[in-house]
N, C-alpha and C. Protein backbone atom coordinates (compact mmCIF):
# COMPACT_ATOMS: atom_id res chain seq x y z
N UNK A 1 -75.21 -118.84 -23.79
CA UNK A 1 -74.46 -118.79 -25.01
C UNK A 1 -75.31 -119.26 -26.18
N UNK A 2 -76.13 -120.14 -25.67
CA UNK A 2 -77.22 -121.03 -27.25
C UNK A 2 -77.95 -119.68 -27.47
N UNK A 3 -78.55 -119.04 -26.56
CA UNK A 3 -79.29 -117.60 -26.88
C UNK A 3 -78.86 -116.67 -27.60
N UNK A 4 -77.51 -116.34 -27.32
CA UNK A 4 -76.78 -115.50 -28.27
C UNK A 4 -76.58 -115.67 -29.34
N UNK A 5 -76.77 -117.21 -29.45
CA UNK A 5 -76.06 -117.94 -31.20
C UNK A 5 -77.34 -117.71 -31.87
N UNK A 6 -78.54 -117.99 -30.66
CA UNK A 6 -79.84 -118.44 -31.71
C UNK A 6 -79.96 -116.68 -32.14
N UNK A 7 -79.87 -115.65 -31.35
CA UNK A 7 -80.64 -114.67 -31.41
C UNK A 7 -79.24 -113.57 -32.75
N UNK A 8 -78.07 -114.40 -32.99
CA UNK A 8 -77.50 -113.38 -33.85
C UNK A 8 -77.21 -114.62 -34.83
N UNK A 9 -77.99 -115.45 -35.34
CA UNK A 9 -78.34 -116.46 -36.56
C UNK A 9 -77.26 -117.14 -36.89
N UNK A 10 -76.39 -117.33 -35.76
CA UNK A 10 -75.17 -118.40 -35.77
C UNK A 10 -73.99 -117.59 -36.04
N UNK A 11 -74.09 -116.65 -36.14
CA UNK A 11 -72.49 -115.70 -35.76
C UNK A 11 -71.71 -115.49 -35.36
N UNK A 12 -72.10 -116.10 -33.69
CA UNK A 12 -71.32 -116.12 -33.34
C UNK A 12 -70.41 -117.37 -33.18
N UNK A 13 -71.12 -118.17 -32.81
CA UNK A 13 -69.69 -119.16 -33.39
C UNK A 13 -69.18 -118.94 -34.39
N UNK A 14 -69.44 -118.65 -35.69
CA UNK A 14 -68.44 -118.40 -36.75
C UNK A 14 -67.47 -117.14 -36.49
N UNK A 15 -67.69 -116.37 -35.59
CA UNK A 15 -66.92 -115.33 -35.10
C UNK A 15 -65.56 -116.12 -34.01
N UNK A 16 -66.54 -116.41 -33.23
CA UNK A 16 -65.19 -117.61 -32.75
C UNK A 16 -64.87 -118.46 -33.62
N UNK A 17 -65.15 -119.08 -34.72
CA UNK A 17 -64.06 -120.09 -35.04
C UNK A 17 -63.08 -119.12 -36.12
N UNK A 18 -63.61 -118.02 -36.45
CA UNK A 18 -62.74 -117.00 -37.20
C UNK A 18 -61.65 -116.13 -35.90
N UNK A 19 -61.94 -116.19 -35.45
CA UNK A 19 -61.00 -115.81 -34.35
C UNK A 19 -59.81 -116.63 -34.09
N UNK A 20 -59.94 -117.63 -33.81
CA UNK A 20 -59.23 -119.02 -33.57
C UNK A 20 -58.34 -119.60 -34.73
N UNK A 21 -58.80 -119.28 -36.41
CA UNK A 21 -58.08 -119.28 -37.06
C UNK A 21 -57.17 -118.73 -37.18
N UNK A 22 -57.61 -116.62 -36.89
CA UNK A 22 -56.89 -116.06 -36.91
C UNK A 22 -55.37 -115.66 -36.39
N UNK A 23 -55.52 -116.43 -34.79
CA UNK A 23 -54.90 -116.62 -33.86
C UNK A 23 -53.94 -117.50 -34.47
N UNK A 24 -54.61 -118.81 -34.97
CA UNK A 24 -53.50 -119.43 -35.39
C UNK A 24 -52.94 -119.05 -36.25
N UNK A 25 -53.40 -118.67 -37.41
CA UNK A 25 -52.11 -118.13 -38.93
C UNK A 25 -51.38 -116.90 -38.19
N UNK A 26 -51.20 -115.71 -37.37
CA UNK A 26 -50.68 -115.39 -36.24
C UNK A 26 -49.56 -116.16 -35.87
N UNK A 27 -49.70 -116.82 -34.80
CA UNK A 27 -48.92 -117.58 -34.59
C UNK A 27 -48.14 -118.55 -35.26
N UNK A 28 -48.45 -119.07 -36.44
CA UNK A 28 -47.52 -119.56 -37.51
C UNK A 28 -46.78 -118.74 -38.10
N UNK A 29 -47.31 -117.36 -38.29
CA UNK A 29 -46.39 -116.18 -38.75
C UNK A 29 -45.13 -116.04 -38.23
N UNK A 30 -45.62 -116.27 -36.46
CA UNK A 30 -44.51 -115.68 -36.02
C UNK A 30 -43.27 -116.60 -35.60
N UNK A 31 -43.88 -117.68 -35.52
CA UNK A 31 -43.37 -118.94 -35.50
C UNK A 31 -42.57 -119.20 -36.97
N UNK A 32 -42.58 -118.79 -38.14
CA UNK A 32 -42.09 -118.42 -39.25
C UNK A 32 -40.63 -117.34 -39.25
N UNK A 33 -40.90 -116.39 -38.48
CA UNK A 33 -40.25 -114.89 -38.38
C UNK A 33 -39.37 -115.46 -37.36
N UNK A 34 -39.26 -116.09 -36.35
CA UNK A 34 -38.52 -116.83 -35.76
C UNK A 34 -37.40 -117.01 -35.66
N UNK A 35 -38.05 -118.23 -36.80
CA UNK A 35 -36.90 -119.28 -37.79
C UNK A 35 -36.16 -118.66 -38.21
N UNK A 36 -36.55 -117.22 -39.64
CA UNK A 36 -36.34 -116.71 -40.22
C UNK A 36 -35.14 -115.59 -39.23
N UNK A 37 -35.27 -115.40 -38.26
CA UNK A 37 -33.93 -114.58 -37.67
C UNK A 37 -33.02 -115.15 -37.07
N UNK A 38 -33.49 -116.47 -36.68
CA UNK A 38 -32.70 -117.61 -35.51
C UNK A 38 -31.94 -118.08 -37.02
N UNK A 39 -32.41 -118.80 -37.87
CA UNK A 39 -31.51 -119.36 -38.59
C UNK A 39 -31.58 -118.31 -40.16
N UNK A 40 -31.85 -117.69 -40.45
CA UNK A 40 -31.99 -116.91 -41.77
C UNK A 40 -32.40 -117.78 -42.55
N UNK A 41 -33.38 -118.72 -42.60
CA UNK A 41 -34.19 -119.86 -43.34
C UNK A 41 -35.60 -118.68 -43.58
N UNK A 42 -35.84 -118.93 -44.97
CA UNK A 42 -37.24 -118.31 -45.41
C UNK A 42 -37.49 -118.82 -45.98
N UNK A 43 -39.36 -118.46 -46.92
CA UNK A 43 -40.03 -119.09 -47.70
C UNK A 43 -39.11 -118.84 -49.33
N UNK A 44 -39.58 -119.47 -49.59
CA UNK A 44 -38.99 -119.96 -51.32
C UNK A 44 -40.17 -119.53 -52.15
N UNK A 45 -39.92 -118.36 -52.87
CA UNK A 45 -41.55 -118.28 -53.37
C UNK A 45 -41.17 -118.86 -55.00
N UNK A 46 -42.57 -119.35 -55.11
CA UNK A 46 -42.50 -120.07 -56.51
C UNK A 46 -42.99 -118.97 -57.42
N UNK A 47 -43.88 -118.30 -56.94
CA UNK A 47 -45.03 -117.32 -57.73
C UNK A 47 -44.28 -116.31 -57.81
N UNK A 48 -44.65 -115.91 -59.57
CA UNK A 48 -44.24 -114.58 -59.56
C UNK A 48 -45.20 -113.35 -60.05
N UNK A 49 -46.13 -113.69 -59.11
CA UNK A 49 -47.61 -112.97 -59.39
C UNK A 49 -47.07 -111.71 -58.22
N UNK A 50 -46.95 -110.47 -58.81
CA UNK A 50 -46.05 -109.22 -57.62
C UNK A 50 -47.45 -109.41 -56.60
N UNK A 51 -48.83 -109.50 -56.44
CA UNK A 51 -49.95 -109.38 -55.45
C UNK A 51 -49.88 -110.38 -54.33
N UNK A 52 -49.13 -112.03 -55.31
CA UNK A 52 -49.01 -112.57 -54.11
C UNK A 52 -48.31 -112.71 -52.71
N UNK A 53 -47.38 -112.36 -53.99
CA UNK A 53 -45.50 -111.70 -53.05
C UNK A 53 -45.55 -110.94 -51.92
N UNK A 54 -46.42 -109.91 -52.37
CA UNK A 54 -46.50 -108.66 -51.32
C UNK A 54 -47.39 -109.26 -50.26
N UNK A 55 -48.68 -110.47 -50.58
CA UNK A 55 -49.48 -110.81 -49.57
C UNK A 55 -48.62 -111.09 -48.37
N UNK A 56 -47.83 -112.22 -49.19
CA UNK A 56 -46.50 -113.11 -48.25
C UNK A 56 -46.19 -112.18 -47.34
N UNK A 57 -45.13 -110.67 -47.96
CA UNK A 57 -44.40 -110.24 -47.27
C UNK A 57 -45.35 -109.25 -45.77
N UNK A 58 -46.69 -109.20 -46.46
CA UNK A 58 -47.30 -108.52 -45.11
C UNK A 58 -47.55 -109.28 -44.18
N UNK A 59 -48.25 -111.05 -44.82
CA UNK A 59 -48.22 -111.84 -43.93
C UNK A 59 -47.16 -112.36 -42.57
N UNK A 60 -45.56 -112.06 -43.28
CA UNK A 60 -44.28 -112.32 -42.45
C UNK A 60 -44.21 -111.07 -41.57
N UNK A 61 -44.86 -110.15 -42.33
CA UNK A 61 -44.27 -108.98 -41.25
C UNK A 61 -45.34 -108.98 -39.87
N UNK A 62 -46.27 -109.59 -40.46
CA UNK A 62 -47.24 -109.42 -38.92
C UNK A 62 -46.54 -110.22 -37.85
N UNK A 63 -46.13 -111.18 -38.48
CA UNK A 63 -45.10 -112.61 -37.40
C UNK A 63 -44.07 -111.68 -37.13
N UNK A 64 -43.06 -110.74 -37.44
CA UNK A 64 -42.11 -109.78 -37.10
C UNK A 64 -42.10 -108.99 -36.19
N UNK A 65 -43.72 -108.72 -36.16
CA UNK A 65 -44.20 -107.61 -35.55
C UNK A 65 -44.20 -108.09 -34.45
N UNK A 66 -45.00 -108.78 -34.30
CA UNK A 66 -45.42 -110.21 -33.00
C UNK A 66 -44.27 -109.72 -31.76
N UNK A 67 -43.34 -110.51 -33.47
CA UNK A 67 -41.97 -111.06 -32.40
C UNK A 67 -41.69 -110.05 -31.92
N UNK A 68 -41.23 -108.92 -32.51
CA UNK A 68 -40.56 -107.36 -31.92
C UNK A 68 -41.35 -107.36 -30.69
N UNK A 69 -42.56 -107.39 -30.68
CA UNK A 69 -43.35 -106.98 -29.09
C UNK A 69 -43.54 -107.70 -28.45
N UNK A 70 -43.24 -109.09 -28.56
CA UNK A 70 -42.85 -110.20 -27.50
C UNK A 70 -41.54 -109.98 -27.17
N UNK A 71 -40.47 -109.68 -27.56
CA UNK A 71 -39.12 -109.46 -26.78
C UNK A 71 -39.16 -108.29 -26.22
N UNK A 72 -39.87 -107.02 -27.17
CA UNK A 72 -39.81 -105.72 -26.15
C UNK A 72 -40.58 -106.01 -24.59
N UNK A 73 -41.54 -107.02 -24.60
CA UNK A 73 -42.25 -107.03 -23.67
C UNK A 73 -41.74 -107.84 -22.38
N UNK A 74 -41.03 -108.89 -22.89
CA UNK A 74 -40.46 -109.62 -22.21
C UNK A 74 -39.16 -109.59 -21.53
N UNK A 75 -38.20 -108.57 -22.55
CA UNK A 75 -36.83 -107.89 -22.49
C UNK A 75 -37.24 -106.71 -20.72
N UNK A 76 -38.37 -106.20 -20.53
CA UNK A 76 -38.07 -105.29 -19.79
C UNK A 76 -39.42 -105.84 -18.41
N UNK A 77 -39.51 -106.71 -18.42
CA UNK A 77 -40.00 -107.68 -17.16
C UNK A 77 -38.95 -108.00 -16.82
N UNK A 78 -39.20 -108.43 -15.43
CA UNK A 78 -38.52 -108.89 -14.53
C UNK A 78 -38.21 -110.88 -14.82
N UNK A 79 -39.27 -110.89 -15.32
CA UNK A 79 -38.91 -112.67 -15.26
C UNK A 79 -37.67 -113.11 -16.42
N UNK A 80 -37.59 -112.61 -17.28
CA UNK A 80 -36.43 -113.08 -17.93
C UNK A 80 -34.97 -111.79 -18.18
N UNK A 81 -33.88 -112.51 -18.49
CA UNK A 81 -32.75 -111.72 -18.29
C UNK A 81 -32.22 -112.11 -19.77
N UNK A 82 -31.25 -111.61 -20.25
CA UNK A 82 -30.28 -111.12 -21.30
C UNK A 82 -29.00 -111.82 -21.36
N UNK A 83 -28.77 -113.23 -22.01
CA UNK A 83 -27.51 -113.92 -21.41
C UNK A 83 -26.97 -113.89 -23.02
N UNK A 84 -25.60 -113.80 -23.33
CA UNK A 84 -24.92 -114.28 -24.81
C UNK A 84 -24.08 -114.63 -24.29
């Protein structure tokens, strides 16, 4: 692994620790989108810059997305069932 780092001038760790970020704001997304259907609690935007707004709303939708394909995925396995 030191070979790889030395021979692509430290990239790759910064590729992994960009990865790892990524993963996490990901997972805060969806961990966000959640909330946001379990209790209808959302962000409060202060800004009324329309570029940032829309960042937000792509940012939530990736956490949406997440979620949709964690229940589709999980909805039609065998390990979990469907109780209300």
């Amino acid at each position: 692994m030191v070979l790889l780092d030395l021979l692509t001038l430290g990239l790759w760790s910064k590729l992994g620790r960009l990865t790892h970020y990524a993963f996490d704001a990901v997972l805060i997304s969806t961990i966000l989108a959640g909330m946001q259907r379990s209790t209808g609690l959302t962000l409060k935007r202060k800004s009324e810059d329309k570029s940032t707004n829309e960042w937000i709303d792509k940012y939530l939708g990736v956490g949406e997305w997440v979620m949709d394909q964690s229940v589709a995925i999980a909805g039609s396995s065998g390990w979990f069932e469907r109780r209300r």
